[in-house]
C-alpha atoms as a PDB file:
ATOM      1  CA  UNK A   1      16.258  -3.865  14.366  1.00  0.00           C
ATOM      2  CA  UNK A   2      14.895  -3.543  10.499  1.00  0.00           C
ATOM      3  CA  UNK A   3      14.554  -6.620   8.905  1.00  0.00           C
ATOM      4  CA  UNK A   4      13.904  -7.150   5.089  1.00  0.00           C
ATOM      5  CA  UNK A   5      13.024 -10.011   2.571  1.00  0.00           C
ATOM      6  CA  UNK A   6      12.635 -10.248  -1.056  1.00  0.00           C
ATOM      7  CA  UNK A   7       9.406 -11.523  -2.631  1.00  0.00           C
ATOM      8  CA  UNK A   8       9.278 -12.220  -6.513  1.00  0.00           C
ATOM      9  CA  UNK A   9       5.926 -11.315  -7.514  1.00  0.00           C
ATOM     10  CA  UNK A  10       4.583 -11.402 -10.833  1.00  0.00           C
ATOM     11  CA  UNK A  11       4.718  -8.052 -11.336  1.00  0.00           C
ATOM     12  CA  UNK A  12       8.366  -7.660 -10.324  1.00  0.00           C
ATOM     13  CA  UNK A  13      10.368  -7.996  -7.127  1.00  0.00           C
ATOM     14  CA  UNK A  14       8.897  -6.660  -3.956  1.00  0.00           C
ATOM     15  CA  UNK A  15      10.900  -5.770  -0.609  1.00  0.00           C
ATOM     16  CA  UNK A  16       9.522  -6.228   2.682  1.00  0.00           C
ATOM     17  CA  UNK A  17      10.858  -4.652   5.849  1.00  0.00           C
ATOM     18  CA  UNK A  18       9.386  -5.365   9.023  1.00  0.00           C
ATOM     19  CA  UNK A  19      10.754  -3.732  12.415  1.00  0.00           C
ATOM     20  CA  UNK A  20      10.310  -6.733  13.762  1.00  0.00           C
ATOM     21  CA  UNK A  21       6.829  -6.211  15.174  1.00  0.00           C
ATOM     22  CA  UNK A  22       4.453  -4.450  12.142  1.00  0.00           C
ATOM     23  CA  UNK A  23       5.332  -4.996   8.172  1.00  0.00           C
ATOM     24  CA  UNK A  24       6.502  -1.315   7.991  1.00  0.00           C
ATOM     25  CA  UNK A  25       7.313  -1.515   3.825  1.00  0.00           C
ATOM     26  CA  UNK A  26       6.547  -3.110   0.921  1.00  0.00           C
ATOM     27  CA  UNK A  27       7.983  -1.787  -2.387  1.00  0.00           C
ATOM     28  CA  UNK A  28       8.757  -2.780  -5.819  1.00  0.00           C
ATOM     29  CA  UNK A  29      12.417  -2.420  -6.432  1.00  0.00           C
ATOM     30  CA  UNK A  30      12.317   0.773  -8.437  1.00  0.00           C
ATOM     31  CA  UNK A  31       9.146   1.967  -7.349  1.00  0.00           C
ATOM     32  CA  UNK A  32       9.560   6.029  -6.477  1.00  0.00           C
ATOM     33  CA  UNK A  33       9.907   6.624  -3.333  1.00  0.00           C
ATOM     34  CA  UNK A  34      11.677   3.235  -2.256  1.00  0.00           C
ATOM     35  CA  UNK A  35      12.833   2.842   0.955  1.00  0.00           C
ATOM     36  CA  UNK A  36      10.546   5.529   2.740  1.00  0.00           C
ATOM     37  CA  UNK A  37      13.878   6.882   3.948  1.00  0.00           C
ATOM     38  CA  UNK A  38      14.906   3.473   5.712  1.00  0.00           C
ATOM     39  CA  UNK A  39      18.116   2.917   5.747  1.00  0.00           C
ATOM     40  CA  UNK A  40      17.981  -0.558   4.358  1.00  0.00           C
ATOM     41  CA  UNK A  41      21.303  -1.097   3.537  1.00  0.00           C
ATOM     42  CA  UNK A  42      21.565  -1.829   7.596  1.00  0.00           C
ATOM     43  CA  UNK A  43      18.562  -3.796   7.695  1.00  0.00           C
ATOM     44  CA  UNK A  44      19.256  -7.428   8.371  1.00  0.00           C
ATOM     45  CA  UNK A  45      18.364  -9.478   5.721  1.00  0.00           C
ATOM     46  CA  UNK A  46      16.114 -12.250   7.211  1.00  0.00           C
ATOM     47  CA  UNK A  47      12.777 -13.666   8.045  1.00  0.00           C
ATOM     48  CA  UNK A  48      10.370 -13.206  11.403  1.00  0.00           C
ATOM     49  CA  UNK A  49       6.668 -13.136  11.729  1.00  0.00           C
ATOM     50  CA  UNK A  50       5.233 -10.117   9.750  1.00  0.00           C
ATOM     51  CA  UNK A  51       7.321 -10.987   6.691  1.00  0.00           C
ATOM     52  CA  UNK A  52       6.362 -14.589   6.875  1.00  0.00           C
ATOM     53  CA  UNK A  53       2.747 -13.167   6.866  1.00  0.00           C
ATOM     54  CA  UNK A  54       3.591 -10.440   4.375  1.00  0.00           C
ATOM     55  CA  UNK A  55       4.363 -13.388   1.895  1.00  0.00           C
ATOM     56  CA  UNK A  56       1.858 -15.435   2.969  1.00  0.00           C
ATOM     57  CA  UNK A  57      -0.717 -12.345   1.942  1.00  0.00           C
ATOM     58  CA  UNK A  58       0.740 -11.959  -1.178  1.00  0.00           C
ATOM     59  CA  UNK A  59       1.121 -15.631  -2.197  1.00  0.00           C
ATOM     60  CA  UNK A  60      -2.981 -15.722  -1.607  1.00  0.00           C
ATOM     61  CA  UNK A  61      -3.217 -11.906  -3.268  1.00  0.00           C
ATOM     62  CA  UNK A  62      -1.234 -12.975  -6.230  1.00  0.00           C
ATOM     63  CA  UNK A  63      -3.367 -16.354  -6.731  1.00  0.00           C
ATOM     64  CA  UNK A  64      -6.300 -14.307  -7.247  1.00  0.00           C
ATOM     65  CA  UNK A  65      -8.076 -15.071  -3.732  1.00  0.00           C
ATOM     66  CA  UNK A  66      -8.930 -12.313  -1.202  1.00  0.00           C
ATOM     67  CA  UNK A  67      -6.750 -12.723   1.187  1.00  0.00           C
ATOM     68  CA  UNK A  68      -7.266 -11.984   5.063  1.00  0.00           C
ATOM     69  CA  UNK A  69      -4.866  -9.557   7.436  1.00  0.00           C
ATOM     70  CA  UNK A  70      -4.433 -12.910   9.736  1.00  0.00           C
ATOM     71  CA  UNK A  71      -1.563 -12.007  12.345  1.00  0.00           C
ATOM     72  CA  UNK A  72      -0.355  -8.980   9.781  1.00  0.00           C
ATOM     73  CA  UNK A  73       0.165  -6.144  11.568  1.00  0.00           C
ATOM     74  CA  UNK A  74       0.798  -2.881   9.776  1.00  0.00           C
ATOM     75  CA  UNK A  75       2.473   0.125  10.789  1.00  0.00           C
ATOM     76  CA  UNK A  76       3.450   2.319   8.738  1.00  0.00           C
ATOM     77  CA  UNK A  77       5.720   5.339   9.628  1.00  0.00           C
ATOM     78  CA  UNK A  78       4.337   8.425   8.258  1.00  0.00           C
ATOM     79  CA  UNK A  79       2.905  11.633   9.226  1.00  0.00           C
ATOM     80  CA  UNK A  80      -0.531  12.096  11.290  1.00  0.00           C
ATOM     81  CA  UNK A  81      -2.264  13.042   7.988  1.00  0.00           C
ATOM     82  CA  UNK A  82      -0.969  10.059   5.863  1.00  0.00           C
ATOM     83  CA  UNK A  83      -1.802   7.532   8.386  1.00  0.00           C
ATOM     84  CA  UNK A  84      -5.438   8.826   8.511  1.00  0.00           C
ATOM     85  CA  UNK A  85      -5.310   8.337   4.596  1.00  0.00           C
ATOM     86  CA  UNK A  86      -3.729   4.897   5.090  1.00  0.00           C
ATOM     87  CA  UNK A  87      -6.714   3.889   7.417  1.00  0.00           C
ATOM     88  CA  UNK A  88      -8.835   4.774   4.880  1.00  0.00           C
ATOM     89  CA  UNK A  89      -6.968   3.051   2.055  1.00  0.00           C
ATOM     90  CA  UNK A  90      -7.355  -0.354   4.009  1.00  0.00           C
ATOM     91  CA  UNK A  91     -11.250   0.050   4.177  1.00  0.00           C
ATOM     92  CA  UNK A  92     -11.292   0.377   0.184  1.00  0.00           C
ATOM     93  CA  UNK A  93     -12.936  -3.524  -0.985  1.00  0.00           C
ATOM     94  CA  UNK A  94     -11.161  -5.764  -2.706  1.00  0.00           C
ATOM     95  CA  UNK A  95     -12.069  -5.337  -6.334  1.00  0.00           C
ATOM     96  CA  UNK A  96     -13.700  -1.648  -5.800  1.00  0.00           C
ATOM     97  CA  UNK A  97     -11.861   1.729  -6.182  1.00  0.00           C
ATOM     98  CA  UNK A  98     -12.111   5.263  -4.603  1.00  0.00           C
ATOM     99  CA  UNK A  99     -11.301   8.669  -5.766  1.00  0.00           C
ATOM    100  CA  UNK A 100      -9.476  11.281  -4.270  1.00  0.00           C
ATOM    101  CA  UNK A 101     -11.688  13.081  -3.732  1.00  0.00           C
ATOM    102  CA  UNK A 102     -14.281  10.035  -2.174  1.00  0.00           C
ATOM    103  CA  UNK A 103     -11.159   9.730   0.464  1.00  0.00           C
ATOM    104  CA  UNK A 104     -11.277  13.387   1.316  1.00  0.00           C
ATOM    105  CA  UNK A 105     -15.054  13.129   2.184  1.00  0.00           C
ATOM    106  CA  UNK A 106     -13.972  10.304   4.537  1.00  0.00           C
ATOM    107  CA  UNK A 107     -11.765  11.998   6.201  1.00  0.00           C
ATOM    108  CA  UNK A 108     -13.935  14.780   7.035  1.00  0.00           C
ATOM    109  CA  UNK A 109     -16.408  12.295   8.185  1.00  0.00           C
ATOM    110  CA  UNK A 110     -14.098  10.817  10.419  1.00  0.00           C
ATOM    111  CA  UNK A 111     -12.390  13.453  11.771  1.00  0.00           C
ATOM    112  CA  UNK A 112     -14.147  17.059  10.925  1.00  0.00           C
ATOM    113  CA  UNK A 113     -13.281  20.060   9.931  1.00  0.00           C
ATOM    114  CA  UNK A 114     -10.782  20.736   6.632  1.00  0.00           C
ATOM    115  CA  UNK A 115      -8.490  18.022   6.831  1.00  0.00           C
ATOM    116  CA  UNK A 116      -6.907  18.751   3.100  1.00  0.00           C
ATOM    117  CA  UNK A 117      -7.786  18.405  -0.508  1.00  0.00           C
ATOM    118  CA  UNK A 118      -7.740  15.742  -3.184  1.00  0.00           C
ATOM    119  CA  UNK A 119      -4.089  17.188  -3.650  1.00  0.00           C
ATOM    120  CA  UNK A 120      -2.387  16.645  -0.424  1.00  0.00           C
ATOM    121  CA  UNK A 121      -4.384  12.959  -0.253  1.00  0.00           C
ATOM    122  CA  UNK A 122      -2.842  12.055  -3.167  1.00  0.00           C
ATOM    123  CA  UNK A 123       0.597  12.896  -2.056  1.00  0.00           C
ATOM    124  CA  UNK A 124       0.003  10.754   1.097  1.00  0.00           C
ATOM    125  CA  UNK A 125      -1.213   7.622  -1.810  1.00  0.00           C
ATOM    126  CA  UNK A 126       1.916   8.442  -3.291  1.00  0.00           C
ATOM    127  CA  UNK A 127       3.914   7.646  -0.223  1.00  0.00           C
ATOM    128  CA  UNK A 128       2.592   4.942   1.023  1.00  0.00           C
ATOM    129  CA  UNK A 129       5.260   3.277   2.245  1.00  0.00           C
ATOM    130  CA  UNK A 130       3.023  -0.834   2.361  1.00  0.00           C
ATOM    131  CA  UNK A 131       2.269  -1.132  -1.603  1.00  0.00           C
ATOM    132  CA  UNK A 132      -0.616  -3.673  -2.304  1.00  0.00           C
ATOM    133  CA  UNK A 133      -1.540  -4.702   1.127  1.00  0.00           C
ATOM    134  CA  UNK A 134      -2.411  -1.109   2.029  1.00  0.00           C
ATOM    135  CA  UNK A 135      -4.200  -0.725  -1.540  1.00  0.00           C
ATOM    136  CA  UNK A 136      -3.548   2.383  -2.800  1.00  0.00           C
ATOM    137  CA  UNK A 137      -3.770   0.818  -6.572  1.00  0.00           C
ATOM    138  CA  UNK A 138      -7.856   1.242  -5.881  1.00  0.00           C
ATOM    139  CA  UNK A 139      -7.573   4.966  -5.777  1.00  0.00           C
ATOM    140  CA  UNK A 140      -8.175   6.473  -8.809  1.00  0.00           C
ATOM    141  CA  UNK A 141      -9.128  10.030 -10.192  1.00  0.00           C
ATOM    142  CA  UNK A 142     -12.521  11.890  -9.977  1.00  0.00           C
ATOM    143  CA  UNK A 143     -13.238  11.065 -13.844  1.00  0.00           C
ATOM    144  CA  UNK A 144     -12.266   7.183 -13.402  1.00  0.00           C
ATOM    145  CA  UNK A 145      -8.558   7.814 -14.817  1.00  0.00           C
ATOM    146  CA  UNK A 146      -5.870   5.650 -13.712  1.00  0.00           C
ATOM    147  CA  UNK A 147      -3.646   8.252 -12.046  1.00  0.00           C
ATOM    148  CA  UNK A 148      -0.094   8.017 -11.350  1.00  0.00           C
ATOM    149  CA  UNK A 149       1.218   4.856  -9.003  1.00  0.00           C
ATOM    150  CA  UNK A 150       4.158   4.585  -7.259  1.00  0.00           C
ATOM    151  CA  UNK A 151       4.734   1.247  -8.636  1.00  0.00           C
ATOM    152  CA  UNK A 152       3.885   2.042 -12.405  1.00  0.00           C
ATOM    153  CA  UNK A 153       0.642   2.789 -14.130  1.00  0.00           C
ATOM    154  CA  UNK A 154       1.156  -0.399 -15.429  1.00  0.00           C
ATOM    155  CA  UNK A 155       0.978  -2.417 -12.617  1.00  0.00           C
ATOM    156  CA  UNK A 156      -1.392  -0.371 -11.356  1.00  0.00           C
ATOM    157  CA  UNK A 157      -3.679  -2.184 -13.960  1.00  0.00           C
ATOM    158  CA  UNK A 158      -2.502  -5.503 -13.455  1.00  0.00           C
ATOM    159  CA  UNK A 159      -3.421  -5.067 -10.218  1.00  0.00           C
ATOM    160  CA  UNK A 160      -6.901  -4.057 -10.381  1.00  0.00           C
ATOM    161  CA  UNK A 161      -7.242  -6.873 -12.860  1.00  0.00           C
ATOM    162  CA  UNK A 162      -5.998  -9.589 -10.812  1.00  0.00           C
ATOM    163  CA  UNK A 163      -9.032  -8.532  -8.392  1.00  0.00           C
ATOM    164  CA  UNK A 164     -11.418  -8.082 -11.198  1.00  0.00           C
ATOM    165  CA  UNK A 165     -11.702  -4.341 -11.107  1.00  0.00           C
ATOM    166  CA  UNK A 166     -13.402  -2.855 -14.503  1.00  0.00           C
ATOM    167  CA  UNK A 167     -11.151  -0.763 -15.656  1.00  0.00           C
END
């Protein structure tokens, strides 16, 4: 069973969905690619553990601390290749950023051979399906350019400010 929460940010209203187990999403209501593909509309609006967590994160995010994983657990449902750029994504510091093509190199690191270019990586930052927590805001272009975000460019600076990134 889905379940899925609202959280009013101040950057705009965030869903949560949890499978009752992992956070699986977190999404700004009209951020692309909303939803993942859940069908949310027979998700159970409610509360358990990982959304209670999920806010939790956030509240502490959204203060301006650094906030800890705690009992978060994270799961997202993607494909073998964007879950190897997720792990990644949640090793990027808070208040640092990555490129593209940095995240590439770290794949090939971790797991050899040619496992894609700065293109196909930033399809699979594109998609990630846990905005914020799994930090994809930090990723940025080769030349220090704020590339696309799901969520908005805009936000995408407001986030990086609220953890002191220079932009």
């Amino acid at each position: 069973m889905l379940i899925k929460s609202d959280y009013e940010s101040p950057l705009g209203n965030l869903l949560l969905l949890s499978d009752g187990t992992a956070l699986i999403g977190v999404w700004f209501s009209e951020q692309k690619y909303y939803g993942a593909g859940y069908h949310l509309e027979e998700a159970v609006t409610g509360q358990d553990l990982m959304i209670d967590e999920a806010k939790r994160w956030l509240d502490e995010y959204f203060m301006g601390h650094i906030p800890t994983m705690g009992q978060l657990v994270l799961a997202p449902k993607v494909t073998d290749f964007r879950k190897k750029v997720c792990e990644v994504l949640i090793t990027i510091p808070y208040g640092e950023t990555m490129t593209y093509q940095a995240i590439v190199d770290k794949l090939r690191l971790l797991y050899g051979g040619d496992i894609g270019s700065a293109r196909a990586v930033g399809g699979a930052v594109g998609h990630n399906p846990i905005s914020i927590i799994m930090p994809c805001h930090r990723v940025i272009g080769s030349n220090g350019s704020l590339t696309g975000y799901a969520g908005g460019v805009n936000r995408k600076v407001e986030l990086l400010k609220i953890e002191g990134t220079q932009i």
